[in-house]
Protein backbone atom coordinates (compact mmCIF):
# COMPACT_ATOMS: atom_id res chain seq x y z
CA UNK A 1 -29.30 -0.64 -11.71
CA UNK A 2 -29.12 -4.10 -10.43
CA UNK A 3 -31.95 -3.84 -8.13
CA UNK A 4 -30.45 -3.94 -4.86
CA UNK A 5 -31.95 -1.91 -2.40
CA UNK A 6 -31.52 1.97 -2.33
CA UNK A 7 -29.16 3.41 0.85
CA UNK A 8 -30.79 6.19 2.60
CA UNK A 9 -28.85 9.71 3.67
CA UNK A 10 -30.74 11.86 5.89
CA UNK A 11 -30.51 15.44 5.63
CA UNK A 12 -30.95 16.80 9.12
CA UNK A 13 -29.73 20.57 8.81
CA UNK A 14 -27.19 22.89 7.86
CA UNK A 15 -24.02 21.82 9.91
CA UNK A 16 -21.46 21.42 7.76
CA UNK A 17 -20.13 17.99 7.70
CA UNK A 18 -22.66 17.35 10.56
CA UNK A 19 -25.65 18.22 7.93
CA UNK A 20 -26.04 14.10 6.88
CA UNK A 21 -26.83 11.43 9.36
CA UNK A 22 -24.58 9.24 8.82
CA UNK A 23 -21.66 11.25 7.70
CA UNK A 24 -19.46 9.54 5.97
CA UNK A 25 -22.08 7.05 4.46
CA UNK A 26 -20.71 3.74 3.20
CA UNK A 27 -22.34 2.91 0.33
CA UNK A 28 -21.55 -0.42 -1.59
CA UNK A 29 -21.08 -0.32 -5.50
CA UNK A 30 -24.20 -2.16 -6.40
CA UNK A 31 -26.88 -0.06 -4.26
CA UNK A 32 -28.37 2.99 -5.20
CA UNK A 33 -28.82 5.92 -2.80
CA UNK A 34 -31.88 8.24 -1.89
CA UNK A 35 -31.51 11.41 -0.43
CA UNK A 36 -34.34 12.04 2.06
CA UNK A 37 -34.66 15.68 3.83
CA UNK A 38 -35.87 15.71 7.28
CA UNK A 39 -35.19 19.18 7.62
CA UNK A 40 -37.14 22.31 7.33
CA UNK A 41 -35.19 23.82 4.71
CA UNK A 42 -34.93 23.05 0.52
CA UNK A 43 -31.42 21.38 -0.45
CA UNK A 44 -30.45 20.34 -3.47
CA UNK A 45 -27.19 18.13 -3.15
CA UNK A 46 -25.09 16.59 -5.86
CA UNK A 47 -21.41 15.08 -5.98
CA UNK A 48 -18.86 16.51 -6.31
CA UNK A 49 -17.79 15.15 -9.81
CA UNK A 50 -21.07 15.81 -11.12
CA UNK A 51 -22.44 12.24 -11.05
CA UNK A 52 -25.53 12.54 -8.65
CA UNK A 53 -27.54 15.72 -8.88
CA UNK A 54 -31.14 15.48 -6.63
CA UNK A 55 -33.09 18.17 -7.83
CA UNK A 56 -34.61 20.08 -5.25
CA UNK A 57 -35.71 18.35 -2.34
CA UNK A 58 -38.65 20.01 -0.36
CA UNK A 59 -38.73 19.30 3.53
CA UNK A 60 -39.99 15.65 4.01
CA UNK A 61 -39.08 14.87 0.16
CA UNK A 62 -36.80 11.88 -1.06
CA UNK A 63 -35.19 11.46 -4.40
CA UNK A 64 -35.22 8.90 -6.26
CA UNK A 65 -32.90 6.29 -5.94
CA UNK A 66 -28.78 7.00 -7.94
CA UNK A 67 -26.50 5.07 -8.48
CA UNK A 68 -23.22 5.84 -7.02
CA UNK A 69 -20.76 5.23 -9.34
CA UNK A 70 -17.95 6.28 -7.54
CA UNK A 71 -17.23 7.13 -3.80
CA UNK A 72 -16.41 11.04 -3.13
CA UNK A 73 -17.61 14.17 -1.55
CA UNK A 74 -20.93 15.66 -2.35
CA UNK A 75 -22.96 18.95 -0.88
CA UNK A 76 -25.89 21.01 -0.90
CA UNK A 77 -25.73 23.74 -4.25
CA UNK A 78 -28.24 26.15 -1.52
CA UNK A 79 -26.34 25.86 1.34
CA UNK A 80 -22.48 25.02 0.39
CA UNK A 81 -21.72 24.56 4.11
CA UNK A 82 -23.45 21.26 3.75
CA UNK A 83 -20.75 18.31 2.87
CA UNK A 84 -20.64 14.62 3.13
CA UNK A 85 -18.66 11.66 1.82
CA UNK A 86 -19.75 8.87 0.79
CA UNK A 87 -17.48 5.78 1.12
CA UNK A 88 -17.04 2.23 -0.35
């Protein structure tokens, strides 16, 4: 990680592609991103390809900051409703 600063994603709910504030997130190469659930629920989101998983994320819980290799889809494994993008 080069040390840039992380790129937050809000969770705010189970919307589908309405679930991430913003939706799609553009995220350059060389910053990580955090995850951070304002919403009363659990989610657990990873990417698509496999690259990011978060663990479980409690209401008012962030992960730590990933690096985003590459751009693409990613969603909640509890709630598969839940999609975003992130962009480059």
């Amino acid at each position: 990680m080069t040390g840039a600063n992380p790129i937050t994603i809000e969770v705010i709910g189970i919307n589908g592609a309405r679930s991430f504030s913003p939706n799609p997130k553009s995220i350059p190469a060389v910053h990580p991103a955090v995850w951070h659930n304002g919403d009363i629920e659990t989610h657990h989101i990873v990417l698509d390809d496999g690259s990011v998983d978060t663990g479980k994320l409690r209401p008012g819980a962030s992960s730590a900051p990933m690096p985003i290799g590459t751009a693409g889809p990613y969603h909640c494994t509890i709630h598969p409703s839940m999609v975003g993008t992130i962009t480059r």
